[in-house]
C-alpha atoms as a PDB file:
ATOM      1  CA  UNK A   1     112.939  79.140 103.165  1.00  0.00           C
ATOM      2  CA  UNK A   2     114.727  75.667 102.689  1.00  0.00           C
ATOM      3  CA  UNK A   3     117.656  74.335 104.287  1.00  0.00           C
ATOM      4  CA  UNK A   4     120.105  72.293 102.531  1.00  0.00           C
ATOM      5  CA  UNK A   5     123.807  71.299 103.067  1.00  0.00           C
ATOM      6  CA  UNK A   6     127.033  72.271 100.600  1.00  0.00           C
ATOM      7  CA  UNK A   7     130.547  70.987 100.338  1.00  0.00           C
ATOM      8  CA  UNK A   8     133.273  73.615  99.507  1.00  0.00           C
ATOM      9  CA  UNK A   9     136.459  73.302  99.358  1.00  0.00           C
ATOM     10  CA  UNK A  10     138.701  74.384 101.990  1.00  0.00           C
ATOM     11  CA  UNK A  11     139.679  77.930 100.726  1.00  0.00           C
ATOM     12  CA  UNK A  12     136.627  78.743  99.411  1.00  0.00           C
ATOM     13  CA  UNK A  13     135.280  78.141 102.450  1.00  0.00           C
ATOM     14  CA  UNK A  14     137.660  80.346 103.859  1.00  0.00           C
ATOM     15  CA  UNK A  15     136.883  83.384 101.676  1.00  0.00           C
ATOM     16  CA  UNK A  16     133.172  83.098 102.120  1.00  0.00           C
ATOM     17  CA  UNK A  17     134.139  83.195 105.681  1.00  0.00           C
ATOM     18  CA  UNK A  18     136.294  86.213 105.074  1.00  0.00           C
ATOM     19  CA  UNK A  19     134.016  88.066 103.230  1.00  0.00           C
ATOM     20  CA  UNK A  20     130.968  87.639 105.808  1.00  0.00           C
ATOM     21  CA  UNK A  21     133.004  88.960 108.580  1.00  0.00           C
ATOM     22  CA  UNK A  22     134.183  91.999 106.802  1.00  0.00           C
ATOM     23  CA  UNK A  23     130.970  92.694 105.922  1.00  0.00           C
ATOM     24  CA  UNK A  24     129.116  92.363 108.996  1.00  0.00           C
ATOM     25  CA  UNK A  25     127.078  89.607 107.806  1.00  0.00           C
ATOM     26  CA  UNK A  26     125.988  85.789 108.151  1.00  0.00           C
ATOM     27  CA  UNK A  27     127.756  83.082 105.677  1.00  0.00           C
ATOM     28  CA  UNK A  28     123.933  82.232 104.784  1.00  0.00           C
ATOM     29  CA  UNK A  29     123.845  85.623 103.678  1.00  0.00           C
ATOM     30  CA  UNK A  30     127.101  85.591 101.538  1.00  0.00           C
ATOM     31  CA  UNK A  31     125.906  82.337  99.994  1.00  0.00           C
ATOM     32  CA  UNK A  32     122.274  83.530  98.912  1.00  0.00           C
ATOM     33  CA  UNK A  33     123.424  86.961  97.786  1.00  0.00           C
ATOM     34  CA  UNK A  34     126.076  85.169  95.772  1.00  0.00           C
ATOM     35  CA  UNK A  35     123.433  82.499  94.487  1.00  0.00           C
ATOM     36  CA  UNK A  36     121.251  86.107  93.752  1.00  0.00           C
ATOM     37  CA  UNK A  37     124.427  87.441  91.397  1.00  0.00           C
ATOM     38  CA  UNK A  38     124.848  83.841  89.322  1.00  0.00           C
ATOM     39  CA  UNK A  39     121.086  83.608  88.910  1.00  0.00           C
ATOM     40  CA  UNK A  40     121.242  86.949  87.503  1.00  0.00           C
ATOM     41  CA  UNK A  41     124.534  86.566  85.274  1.00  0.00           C
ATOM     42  CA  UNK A  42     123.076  83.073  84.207  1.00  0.00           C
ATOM     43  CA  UNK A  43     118.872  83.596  83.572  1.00  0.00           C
ATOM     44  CA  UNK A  44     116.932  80.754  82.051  1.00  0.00           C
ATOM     45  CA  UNK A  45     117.854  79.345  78.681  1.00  0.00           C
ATOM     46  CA  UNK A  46     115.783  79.715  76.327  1.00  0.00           C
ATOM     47  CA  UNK A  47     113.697  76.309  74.490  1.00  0.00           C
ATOM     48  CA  UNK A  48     116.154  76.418  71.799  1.00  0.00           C
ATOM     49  CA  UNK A  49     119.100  76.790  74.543  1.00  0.00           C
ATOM     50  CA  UNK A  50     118.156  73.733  76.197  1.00  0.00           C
ATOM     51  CA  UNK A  51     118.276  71.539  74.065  1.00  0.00           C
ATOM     52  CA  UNK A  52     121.360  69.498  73.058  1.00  0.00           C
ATOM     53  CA  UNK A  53     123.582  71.392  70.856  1.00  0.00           C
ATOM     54  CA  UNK A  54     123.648  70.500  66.983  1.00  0.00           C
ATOM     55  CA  UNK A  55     125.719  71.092  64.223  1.00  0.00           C
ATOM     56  CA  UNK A  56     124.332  74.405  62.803  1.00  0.00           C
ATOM     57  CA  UNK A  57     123.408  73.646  59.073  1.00  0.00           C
ATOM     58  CA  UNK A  58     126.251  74.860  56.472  1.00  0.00           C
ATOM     59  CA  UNK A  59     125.172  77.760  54.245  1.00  0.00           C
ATOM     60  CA  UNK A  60     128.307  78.306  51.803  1.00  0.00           C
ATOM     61  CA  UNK A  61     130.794  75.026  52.336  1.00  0.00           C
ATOM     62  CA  UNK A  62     132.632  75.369  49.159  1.00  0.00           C
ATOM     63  CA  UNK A  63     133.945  71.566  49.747  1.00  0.00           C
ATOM     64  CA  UNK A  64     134.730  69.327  47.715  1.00  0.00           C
ATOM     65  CA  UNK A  65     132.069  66.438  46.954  1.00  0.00           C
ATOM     66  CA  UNK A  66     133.597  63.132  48.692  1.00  0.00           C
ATOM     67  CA  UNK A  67     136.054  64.895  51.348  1.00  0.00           C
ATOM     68  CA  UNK A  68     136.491  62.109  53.720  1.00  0.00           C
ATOM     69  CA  UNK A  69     135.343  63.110  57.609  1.00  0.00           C
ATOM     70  CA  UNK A  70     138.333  61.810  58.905  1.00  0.00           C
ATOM     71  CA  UNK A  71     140.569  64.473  56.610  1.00  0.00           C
ATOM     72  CA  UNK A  72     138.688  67.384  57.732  1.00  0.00           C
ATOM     73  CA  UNK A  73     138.683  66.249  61.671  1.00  0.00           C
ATOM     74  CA  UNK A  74     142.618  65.732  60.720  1.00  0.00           C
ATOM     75  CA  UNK A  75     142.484  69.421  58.954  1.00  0.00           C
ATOM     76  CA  UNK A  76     140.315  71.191  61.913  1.00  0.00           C
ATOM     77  CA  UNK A  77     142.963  70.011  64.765  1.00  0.00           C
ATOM     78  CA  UNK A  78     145.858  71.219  63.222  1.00  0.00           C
ATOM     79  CA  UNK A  79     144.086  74.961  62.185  1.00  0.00           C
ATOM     80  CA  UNK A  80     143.036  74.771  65.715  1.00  0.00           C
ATOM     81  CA  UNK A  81     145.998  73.466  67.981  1.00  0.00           C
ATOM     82  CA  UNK A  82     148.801  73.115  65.715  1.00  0.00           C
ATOM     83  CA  UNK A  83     150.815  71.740  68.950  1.00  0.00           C
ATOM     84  CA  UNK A  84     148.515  68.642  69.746  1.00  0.00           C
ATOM     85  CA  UNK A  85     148.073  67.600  66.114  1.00  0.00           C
ATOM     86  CA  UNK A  86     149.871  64.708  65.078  1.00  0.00           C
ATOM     87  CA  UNK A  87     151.941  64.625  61.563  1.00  0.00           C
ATOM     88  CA  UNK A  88     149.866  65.204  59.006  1.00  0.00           C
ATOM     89  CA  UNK A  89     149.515  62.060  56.693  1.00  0.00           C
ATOM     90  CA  UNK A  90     151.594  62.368  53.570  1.00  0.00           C
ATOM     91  CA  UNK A  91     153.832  63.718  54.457  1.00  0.00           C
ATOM     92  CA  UNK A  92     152.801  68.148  54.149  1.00  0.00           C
ATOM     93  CA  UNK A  93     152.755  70.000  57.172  1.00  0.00           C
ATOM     94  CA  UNK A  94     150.039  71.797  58.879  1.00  0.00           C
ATOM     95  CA  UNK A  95     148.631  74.876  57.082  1.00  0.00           C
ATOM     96  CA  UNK A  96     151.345  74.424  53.962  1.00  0.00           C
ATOM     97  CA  UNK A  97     149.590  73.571  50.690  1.00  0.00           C
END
């Protein structure tokens, strides 16, 4: 087995604590049987997983030859957020044609 130090914060701490007395058990054993249960929810990633994520290749775009980046990062915030994008330029309104 190895031993090896954590920081928590305070009410974290706290919990864990909780939880190990109401159980009847040692915090090493709340913190390895929770390690256990993320392990499990989380299992490897696979060797396309792991690698930086790309820009998936379009299939069917239907754009327009020549669109300029900057419109459709401009477009793509205010479909997304409407309330952090910042007026459209000239003068049309999010999502009104």
């Amino acid at each position: 087995m190895i031993k090896t130090q954590i920081q928590l914060p305070d009410g974290l701490y706290r919990e864990a604590k909780r939880v190990a007395e109401e159980r009847e058990m040692s915090l090493a054993e709340v913190f390895r049987r929770g390690v256990e249960y993320i392990a499990r929810v989380y299992p490897p990633l696979t060797a396309t997983e792991g690698r930086a994520w790309r820009l998936p290749k379009a299939v069917h775009t239907h754009l327009r030859q020549g669109v300029a980046l900057e419109a459709l990062r401009d477009f793509a915030s205010c479909d997304e957020e409407p309330h952090l994008a910042a007026a459209p330029k000239g003068g049309r309104q999010a999502g009104k044609a």
